[in-house]
Protein backbone atom coordinates (compact mmCIF):
# COMPACT_ATOMS: atom_id res chain seq x y z
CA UNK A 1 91.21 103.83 65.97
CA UNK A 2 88.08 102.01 64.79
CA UNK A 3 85.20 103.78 63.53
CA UNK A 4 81.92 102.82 62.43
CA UNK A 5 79.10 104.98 61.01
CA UNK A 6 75.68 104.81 59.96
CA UNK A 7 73.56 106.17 57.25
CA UNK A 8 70.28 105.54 55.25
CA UNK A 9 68.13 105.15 57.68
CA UNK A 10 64.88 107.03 56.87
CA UNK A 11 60.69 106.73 57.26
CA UNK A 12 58.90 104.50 55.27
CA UNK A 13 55.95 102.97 54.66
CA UNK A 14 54.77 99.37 55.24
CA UNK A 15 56.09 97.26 52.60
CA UNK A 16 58.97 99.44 51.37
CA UNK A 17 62.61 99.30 50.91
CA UNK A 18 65.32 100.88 52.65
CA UNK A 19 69.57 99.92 52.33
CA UNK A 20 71.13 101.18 55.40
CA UNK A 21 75.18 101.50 55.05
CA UNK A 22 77.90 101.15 57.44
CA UNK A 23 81.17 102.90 57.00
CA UNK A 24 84.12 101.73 58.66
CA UNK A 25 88.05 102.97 59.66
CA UNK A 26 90.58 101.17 61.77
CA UNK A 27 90.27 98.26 60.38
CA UNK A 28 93.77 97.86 58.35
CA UNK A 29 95.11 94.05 58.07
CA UNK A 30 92.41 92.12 58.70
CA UNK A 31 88.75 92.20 58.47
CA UNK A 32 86.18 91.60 61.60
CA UNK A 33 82.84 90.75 62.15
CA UNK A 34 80.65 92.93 61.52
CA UNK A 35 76.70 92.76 62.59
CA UNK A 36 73.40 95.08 62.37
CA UNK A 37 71.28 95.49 65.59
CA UNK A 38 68.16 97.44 66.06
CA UNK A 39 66.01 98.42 69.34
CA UNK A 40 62.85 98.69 69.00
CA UNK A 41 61.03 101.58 71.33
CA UNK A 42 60.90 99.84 74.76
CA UNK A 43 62.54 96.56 73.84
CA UNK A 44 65.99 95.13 73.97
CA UNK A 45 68.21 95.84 71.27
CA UNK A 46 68.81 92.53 68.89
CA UNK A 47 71.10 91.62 66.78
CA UNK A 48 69.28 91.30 62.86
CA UNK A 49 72.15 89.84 60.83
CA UNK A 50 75.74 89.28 60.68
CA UNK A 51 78.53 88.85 58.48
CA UNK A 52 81.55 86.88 58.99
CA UNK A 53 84.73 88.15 57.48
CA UNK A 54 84.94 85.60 55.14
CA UNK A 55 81.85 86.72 53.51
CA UNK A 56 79.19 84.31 55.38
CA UNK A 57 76.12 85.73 56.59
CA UNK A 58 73.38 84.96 59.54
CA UNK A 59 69.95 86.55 60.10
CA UNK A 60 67.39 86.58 62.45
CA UNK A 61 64.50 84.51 61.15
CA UNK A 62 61.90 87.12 61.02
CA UNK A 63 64.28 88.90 58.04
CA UNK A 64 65.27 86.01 55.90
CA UNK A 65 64.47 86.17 52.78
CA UNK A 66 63.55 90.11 53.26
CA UNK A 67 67.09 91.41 54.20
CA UNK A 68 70.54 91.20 53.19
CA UNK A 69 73.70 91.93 54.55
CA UNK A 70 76.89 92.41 51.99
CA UNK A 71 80.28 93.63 52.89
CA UNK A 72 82.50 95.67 50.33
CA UNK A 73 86.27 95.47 51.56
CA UNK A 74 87.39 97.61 48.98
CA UNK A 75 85.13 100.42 50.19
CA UNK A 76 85.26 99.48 53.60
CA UNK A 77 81.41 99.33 54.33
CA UNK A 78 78.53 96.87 54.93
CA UNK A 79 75.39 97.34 54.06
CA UNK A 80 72.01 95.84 54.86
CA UNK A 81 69.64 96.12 51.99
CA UNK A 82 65.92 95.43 53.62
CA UNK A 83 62.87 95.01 51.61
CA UNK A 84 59.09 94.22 52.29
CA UNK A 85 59.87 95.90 55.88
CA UNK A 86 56.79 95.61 58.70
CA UNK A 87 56.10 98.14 61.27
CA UNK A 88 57.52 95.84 63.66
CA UNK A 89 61.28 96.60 62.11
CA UNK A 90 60.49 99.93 63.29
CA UNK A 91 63.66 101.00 65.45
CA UNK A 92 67.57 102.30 66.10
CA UNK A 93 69.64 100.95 63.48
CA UNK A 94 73.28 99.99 64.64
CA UNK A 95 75.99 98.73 63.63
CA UNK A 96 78.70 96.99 65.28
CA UNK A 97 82.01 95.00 64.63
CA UNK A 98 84.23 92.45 66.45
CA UNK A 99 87.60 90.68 65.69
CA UNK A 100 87.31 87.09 64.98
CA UNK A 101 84.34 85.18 64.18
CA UNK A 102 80.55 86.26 65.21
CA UNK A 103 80.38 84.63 68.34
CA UNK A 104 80.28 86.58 71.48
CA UNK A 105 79.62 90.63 72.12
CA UNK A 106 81.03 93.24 69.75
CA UNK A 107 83.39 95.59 70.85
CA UNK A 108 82.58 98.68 68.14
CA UNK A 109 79.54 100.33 67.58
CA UNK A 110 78.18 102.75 65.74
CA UNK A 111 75.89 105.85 66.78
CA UNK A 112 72.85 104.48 65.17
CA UNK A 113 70.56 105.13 62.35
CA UNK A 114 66.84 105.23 62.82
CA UNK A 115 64.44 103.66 60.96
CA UNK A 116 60.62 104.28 61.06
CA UNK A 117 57.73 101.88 59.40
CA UNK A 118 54.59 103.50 58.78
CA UNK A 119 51.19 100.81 58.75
């Protein structure tokens, strides 16, 4: 059964740092997709960034350069490391997995982690 669940989300002020994690079960012989979303209060959830299992990753243009998205296989997690954060990335934290390559909707999720950006 896959399972995915989220930690480090937290308050923080404008300009900080946070490293959310994503912990991971079910996945045995072969390693998905795996993407952080976030919904903002009153706004559709969107998908932030992605990594492929091979290692590649994708953001959102409004975090490149700020956040980054790593997978450890070993441990089983993925992690998005976000710096010089905005009151705008104020939101639910979520992550989310899919067999096969990032292209399409993801079939696991995670509960969600919030995140809060203080001006």
């Amino acid at each position: 059964q896959v399972q995915l669940a989220e930690t480090g989300g937290g308050s923080v002020q404008a300009g900080g740092s946070l490293r959310l994690s994503c912990a991971t079960s079910g996945f045995t012989y072969s390693w998905p997709c795996v993407g952080w979303f976030r919904q903002a209060p009153g706004k559709e959830r969107e998908e932030v960034a992605t990594i492929e299992g091979s290692g590649r990753p994708r953001y959102i243009d409004s975090v490149k350069g700020r956040f980054i998205i790593s997978q450890d296989k070993a441990k089983k997690t993925v992690a998005l490391q976000m710096k010089s954060l905005k009151p705008e990335g104020t939101g639910m934290y979520s992550c989310a997995a899919r067999w096969g390559p990032c292209i399409g909707a993801f079939s696991y999720w995670g509960q969600g982690t919030q995140v809060t950006v203080s001006s």
